[in-house]
Protein backbone atom coordinates (compact mmCIF):
# COMPACT_ATOMS: atom_id res chain seq x y z
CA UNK A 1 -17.23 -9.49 -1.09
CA UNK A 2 -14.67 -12.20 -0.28
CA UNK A 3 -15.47 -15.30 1.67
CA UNK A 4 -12.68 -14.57 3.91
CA UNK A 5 -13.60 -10.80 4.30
CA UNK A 6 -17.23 -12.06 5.47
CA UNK A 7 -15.72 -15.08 7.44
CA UNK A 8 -13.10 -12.49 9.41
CA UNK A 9 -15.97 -9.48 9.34
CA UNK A 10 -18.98 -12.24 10.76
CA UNK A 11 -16.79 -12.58 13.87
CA UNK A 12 -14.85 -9.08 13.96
CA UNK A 13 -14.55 -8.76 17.95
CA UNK A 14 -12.63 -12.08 18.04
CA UNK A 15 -11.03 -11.96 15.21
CA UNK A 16 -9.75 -8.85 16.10
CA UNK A 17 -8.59 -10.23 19.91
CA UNK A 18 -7.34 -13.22 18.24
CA UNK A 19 -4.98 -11.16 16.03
CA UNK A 20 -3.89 -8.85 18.89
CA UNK A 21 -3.28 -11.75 21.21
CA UNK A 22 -0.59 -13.09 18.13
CA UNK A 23 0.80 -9.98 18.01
CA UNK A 24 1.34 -9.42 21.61
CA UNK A 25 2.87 -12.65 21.67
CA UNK A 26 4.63 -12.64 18.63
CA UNK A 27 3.20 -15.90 17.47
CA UNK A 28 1.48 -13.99 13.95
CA UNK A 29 2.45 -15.36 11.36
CA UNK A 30 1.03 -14.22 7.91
CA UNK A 31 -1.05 -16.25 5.15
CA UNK A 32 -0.13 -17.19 1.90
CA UNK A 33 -0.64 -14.64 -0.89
CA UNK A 34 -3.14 -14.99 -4.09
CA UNK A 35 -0.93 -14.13 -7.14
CA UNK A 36 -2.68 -13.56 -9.85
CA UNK A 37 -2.45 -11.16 -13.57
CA UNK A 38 -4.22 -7.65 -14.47
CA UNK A 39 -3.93 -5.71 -17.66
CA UNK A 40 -3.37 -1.96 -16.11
CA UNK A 41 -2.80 -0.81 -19.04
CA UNK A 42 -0.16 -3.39 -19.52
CA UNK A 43 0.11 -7.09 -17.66
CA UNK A 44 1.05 -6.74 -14.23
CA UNK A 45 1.70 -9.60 -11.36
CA UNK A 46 -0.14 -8.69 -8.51
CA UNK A 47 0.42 -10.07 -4.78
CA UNK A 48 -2.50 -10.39 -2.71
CA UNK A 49 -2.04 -11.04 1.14
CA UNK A 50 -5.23 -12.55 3.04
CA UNK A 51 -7.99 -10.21 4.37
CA UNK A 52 -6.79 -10.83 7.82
CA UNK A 53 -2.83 -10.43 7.26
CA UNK A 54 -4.00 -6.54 5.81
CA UNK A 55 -5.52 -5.79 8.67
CA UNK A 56 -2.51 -5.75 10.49
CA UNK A 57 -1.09 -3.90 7.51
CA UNK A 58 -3.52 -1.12 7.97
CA UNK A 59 -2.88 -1.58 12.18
CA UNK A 60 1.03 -0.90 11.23
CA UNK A 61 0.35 1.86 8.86
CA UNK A 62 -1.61 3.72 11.33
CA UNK A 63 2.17 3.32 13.65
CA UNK A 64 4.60 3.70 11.48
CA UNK A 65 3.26 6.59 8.91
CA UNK A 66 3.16 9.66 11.16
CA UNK A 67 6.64 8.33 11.61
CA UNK A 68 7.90 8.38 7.57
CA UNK A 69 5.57 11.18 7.03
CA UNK A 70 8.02 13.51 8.27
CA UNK A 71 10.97 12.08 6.35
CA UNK A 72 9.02 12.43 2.71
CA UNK A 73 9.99 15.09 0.17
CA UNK A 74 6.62 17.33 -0.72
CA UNK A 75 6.80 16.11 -4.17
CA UNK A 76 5.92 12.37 -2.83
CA UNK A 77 2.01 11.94 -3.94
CA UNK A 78 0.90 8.01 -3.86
CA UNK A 79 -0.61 6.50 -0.81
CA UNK A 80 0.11 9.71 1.05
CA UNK A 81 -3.27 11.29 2.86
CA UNK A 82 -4.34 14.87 1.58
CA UNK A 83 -2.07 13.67 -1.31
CA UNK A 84 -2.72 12.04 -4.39
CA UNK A 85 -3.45 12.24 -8.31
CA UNK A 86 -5.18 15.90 -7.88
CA UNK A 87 -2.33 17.55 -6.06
CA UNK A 88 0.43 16.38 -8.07
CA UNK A 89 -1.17 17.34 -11.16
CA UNK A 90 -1.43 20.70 -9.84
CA UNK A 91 2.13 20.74 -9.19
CA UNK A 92 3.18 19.08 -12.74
CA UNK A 93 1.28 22.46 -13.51
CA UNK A 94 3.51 24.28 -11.92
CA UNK A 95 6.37 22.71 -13.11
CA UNK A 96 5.75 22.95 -16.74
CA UNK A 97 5.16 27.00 -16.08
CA UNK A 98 8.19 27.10 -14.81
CA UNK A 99 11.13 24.75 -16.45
CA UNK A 100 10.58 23.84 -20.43
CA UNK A 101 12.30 20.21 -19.21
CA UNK A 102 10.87 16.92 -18.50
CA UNK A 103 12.04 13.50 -18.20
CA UNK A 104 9.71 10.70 -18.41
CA UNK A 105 10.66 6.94 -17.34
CA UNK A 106 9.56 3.83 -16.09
CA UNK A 107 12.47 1.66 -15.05
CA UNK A 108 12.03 -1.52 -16.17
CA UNK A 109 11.93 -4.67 -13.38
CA UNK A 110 13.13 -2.15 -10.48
CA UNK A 111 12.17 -3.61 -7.80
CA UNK A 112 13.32 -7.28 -8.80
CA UNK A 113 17.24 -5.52 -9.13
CA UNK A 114 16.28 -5.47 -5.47
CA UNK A 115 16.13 -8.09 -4.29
C-alpha cells in the first residue's frame, strides 16, 4: 500500500473533516498527478491523481451517478454497477444470434481531438 494511502488512512477522521471543511468552503484544490507508462496489451499513459484527491472522486461519484445513470443507453457496460464485462458479453451473444454484422474499432488518440 501507498505511503500516502497509509498517511491519509492513519488519520481517516481528520482527514476526512479536513477535506469536507475544503469543500464546504471551496478552498480544495487537487494534487498533482503521477504519470507514468503500462503495457495493457499495448503502451498506455496513465494519470494518477493523489489518494486523497480520489476520495473526493468517489464522494462525487456517489452524487452525480444516480444522476447520469438515468441518461445511459442499456448497452453502456464500463464502470456502471450490476454492469460490466459479464453482461455485455451476454449481450454481444445476443447480438451475433441476431445480426451477421459487426464493426470493430478503436479510434486512434480520441480523446486528445478533444481537447
Amino acid at each position: 500500500m501507498q505511503a500516502s494511502v497509509l498517511r491519509f488512512n492513519y488519520s481517516l477522521e481528520s482527514a476526512l473533516l479536513a477535506l469536507q471543511a475544503e469543500l464546504t468552503h471551496k478552498t480544495y484544490k487537487p494534487g498533482g498527478y503521477t504519470t507514468f507508462e503500462i503495457y495493457d496489451p499495448k503502451l498506455r499513459m496513465i494519470s494518477a491523481a493523489p489518494y486523497r484527491d480520489r476520495v473526493v472522486h468517489h464522494a462525487l461519484c456517489n452524487i452525480i451517478q444516480p444522476i447520469f445513470e438515468r441518461t445511459f443507453i442499456d448497452d453502456s457496460y464500463a464502470n456502471r454497477i450490476g454492469y460490466g464485462t459479464h453482461r455485455a458479453l451476454q449481450r454481444l451473444i445476443q447480438f451475433m444470434r441476431t445480426t451477421p454484422y459487426v464493426l470493430q474499432c478503436d479510434i486512434q488518440k480520441y480523446f486528445l481531438a478533444l481537447t
